[in-house]
C-alpha atoms as a PDB file:
ATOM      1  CA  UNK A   1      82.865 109.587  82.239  1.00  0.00           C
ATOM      2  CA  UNK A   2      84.928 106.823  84.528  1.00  0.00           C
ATOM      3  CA  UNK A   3      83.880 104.848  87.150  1.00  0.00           C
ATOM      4  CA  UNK A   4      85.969 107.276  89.563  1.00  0.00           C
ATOM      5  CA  UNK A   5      84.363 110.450  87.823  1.00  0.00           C
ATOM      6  CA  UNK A   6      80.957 109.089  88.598  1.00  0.00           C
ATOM      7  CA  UNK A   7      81.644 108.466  92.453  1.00  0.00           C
ATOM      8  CA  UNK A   8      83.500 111.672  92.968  1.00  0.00           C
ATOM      9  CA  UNK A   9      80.458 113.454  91.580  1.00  0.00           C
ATOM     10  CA  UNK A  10      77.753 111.362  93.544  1.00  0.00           C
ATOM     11  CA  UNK A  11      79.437 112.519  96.852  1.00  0.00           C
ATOM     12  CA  UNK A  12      79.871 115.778  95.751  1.00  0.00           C
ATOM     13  CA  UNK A  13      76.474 116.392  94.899  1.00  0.00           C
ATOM     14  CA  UNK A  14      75.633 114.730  98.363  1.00  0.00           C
ATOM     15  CA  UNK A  15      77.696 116.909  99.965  1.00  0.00           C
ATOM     16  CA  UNK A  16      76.126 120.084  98.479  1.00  0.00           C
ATOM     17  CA  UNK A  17      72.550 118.520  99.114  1.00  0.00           C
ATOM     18  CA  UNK A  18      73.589 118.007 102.942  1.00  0.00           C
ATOM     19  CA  UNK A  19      75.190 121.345 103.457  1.00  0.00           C
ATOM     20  CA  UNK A  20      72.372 123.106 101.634  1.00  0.00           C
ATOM     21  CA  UNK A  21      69.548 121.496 103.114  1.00  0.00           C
ATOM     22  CA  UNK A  22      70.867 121.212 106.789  1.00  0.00           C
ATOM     23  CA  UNK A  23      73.823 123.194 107.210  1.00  0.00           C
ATOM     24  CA  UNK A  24      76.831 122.957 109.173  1.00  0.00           C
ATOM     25  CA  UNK A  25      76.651 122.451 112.362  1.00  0.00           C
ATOM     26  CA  UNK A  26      80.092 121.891 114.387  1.00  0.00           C
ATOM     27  CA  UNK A  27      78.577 120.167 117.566  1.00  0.00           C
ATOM     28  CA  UNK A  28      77.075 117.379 115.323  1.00  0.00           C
ATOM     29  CA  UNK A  29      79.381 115.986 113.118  1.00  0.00           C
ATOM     30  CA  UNK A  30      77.613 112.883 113.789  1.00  0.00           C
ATOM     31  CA  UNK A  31      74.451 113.748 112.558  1.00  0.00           C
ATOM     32  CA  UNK A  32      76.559 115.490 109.017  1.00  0.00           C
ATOM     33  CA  UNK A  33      77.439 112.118 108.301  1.00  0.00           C
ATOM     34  CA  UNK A  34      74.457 110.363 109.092  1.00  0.00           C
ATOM     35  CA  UNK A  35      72.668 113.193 106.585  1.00  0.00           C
ATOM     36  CA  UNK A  36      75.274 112.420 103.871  1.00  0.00           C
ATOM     37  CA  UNK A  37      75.503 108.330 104.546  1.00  0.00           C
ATOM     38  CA  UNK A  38      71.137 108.990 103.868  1.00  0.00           C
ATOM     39  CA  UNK A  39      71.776 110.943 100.873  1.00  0.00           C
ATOM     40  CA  UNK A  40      73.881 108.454  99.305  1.00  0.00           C
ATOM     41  CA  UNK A  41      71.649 105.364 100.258  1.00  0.00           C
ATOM     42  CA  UNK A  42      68.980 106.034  97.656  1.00  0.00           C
ATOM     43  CA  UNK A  43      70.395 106.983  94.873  1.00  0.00           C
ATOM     44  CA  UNK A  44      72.980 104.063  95.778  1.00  0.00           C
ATOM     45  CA  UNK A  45      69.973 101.595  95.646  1.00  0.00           C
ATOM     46  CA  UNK A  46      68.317 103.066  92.544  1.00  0.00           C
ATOM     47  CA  UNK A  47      71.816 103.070  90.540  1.00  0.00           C
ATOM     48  CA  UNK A  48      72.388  99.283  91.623  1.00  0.00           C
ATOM     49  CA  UNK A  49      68.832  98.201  89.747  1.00  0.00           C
ATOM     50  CA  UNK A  50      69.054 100.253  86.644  1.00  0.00           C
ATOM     51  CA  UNK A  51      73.263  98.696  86.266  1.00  0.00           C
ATOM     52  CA  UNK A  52      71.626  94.779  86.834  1.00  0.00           C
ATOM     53  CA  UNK A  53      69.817  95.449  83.964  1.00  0.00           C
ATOM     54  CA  UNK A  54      71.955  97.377  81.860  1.00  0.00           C
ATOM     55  CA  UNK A  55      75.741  96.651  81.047  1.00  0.00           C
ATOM     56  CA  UNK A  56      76.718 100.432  81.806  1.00  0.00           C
ATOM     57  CA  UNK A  57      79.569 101.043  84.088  1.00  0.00           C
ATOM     58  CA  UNK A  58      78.005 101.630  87.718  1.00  0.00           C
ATOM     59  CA  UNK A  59      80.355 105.344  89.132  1.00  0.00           C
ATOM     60  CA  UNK A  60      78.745 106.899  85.726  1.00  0.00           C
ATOM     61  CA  UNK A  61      75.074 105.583  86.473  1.00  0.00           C
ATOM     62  CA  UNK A  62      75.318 106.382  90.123  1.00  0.00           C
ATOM     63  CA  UNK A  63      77.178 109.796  89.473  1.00  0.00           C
ATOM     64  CA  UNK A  64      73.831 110.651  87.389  1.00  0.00           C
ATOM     65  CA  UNK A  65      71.036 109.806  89.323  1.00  0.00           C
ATOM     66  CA  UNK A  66      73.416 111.316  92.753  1.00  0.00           C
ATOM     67  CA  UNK A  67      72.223 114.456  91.102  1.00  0.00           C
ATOM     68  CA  UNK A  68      68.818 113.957  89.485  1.00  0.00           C
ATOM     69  CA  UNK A  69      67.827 112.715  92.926  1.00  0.00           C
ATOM     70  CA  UNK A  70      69.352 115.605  94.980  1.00  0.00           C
ATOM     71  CA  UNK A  71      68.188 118.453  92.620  1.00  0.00           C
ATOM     72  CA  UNK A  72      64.903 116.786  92.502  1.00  0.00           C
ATOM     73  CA  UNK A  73      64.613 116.027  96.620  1.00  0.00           C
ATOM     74  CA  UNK A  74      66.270 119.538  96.928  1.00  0.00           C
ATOM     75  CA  UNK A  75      63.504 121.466  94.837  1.00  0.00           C
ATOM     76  CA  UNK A  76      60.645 119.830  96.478  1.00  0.00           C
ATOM     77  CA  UNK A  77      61.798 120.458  99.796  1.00  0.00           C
ATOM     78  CA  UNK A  78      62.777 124.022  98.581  1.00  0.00           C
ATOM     79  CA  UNK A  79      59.083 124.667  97.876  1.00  0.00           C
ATOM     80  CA  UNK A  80      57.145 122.483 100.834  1.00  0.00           C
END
């Protein structure tokens, strides 16, 4: 996996998360992109600490935990 690969996955994933979790809504594209800039913030963060400390290229780290995070945040609030 490339550095591209990894990114293109991490939004996709966020995308899915967003539109599965909140929907579409056509009078708040606004708030879509708030919900997808949120989505991408964490596992953003988490991917930055794990690459300081390891010499792994940071799209493939970030593409991963874009979807551990979202299948895990999804689930949980799947079953709250």
């Amino acid at each position: 996996m490339t550095n591209k690969t990894g990114y293109i996955l991490g939004i996709i994933s966020a995308l899915i998360y967003v539109l599965v979790i909140y929907g579409i809504d056509t009078n708040h594209l606004l708030d879509f992109l708030v919900y997808l800039l949120g989505a991408l913030l964490i596992p953003l963060i988490i991917a930055g600490f794990i690459s300081l400390f390891s010499k792994n290229n940071f799209g493939k780290i970030f593409g991963i935990t874009c979807i551990i995070i979202h299948l895990l945040s999804g689930i949980g609030g799947l079953l709250m």
